[in-house]
N, C-alpha and C. Protein backbone atom coordinates (compact mmCIF):
# COMPACT_ATOMS: atom_id res chain seq x y z
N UNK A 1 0.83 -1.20 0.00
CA UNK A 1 0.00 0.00 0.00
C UNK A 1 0.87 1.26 0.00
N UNK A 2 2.07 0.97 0.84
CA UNK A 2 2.67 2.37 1.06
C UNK A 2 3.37 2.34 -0.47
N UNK A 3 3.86 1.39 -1.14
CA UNK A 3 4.53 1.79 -2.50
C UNK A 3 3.62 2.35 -3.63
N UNK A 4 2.17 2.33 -3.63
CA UNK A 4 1.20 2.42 -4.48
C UNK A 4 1.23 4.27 -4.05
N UNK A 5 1.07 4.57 -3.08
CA UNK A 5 0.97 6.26 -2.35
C UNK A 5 2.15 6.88 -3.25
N UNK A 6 3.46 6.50 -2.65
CA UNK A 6 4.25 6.68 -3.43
C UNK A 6 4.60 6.79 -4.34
N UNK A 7 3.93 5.68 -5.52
CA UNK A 7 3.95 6.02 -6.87
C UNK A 7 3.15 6.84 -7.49
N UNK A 8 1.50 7.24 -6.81
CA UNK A 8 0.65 7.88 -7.39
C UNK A 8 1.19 9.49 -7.18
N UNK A 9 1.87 9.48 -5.58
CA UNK A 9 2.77 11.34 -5.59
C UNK A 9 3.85 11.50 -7.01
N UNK A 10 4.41 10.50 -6.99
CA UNK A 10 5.49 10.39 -7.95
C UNK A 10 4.58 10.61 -9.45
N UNK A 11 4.33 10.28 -9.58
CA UNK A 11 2.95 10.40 -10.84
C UNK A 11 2.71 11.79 -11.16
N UNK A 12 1.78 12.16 -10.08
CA UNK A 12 1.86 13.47 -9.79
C UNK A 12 2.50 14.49 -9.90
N UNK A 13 3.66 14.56 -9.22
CA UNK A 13 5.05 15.58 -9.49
C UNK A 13 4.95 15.35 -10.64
N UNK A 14 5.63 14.61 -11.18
CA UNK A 14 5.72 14.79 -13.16
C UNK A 14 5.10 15.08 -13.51
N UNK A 15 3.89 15.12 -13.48
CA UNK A 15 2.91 15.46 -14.34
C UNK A 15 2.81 17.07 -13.96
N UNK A 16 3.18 17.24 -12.59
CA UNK A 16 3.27 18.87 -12.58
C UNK A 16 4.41 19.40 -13.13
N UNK A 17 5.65 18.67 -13.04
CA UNK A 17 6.96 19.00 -13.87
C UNK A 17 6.84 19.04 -15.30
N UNK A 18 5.93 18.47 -15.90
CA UNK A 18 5.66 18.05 -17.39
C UNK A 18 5.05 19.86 -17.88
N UNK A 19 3.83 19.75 -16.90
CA UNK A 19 3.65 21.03 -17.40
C UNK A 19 4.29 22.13 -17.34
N UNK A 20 4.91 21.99 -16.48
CA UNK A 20 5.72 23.47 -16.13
C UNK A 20 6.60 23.48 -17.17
N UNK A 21 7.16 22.67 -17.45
CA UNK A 21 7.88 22.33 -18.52
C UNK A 21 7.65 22.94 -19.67
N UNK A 22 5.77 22.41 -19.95
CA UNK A 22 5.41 23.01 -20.88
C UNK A 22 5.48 24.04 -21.11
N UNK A 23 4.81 24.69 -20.36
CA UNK A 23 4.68 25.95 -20.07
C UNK A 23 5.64 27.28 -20.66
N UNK A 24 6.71 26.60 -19.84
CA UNK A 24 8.45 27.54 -20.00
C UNK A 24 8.48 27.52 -21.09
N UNK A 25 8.11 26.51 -21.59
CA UNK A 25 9.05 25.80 -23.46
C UNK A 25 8.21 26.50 -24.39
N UNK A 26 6.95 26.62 -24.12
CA UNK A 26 6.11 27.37 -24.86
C UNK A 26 6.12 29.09 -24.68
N UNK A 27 6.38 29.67 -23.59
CA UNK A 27 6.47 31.20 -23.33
C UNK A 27 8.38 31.24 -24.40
N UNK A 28 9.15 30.23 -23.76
CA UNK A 28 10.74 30.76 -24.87
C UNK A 28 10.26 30.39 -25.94
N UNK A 29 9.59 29.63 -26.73
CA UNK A 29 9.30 29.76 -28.08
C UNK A 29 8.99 31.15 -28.64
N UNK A 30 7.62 31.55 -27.85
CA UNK A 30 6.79 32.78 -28.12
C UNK A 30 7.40 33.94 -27.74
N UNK A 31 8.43 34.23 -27.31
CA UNK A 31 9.50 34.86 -27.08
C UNK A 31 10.75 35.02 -28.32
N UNK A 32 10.79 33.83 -28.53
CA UNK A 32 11.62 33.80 -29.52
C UNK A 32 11.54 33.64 -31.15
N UNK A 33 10.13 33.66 -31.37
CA UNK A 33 9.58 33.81 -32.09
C UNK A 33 9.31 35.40 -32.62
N UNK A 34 9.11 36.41 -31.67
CA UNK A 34 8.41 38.01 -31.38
C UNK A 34 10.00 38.24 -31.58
N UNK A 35 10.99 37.98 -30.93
CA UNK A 35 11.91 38.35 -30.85
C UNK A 35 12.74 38.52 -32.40
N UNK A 36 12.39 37.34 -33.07
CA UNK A 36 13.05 37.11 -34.50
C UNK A 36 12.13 38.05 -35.82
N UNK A 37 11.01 38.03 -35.36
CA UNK A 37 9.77 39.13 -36.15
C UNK A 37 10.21 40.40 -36.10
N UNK A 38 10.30 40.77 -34.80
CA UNK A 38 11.22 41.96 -34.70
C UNK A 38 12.36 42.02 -35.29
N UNK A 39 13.28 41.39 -35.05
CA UNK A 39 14.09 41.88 -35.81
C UNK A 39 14.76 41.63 -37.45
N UNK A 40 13.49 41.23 -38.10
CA UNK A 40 12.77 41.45 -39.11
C UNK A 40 12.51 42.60 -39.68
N UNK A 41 11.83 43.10 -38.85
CA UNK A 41 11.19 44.60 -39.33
C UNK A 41 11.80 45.80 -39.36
N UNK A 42 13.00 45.08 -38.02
CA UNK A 42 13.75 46.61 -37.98
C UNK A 42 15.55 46.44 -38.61
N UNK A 43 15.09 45.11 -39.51
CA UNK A 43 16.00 45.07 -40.83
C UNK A 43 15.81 45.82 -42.18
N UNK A 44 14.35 46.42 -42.40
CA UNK A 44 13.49 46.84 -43.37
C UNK A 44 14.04 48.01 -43.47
């Protein structure tokens, strides 16, 4: 029983690490994306 607790927290955390993950990976994209547009424009 106590290894089943354990695995379902463990479960858990990752799945909160996963997103956060996401998260980050998706704001430096969109960052770096605006960032390269820009300086695009102010190549023009």
């Amino acid at each position: 029983m106590a290894v089943l607790v354990k695995e379902e927290a463990l479960a858990r955390a990752l799945a909160r690490a996963l997103l956060v993950l996401r998260i980050t990976h998706g704001l430096f994209l969109l960052q770096w994306g605006v960032e390269k547009f820009v300086a695009l424009q102010s190549r023009r």
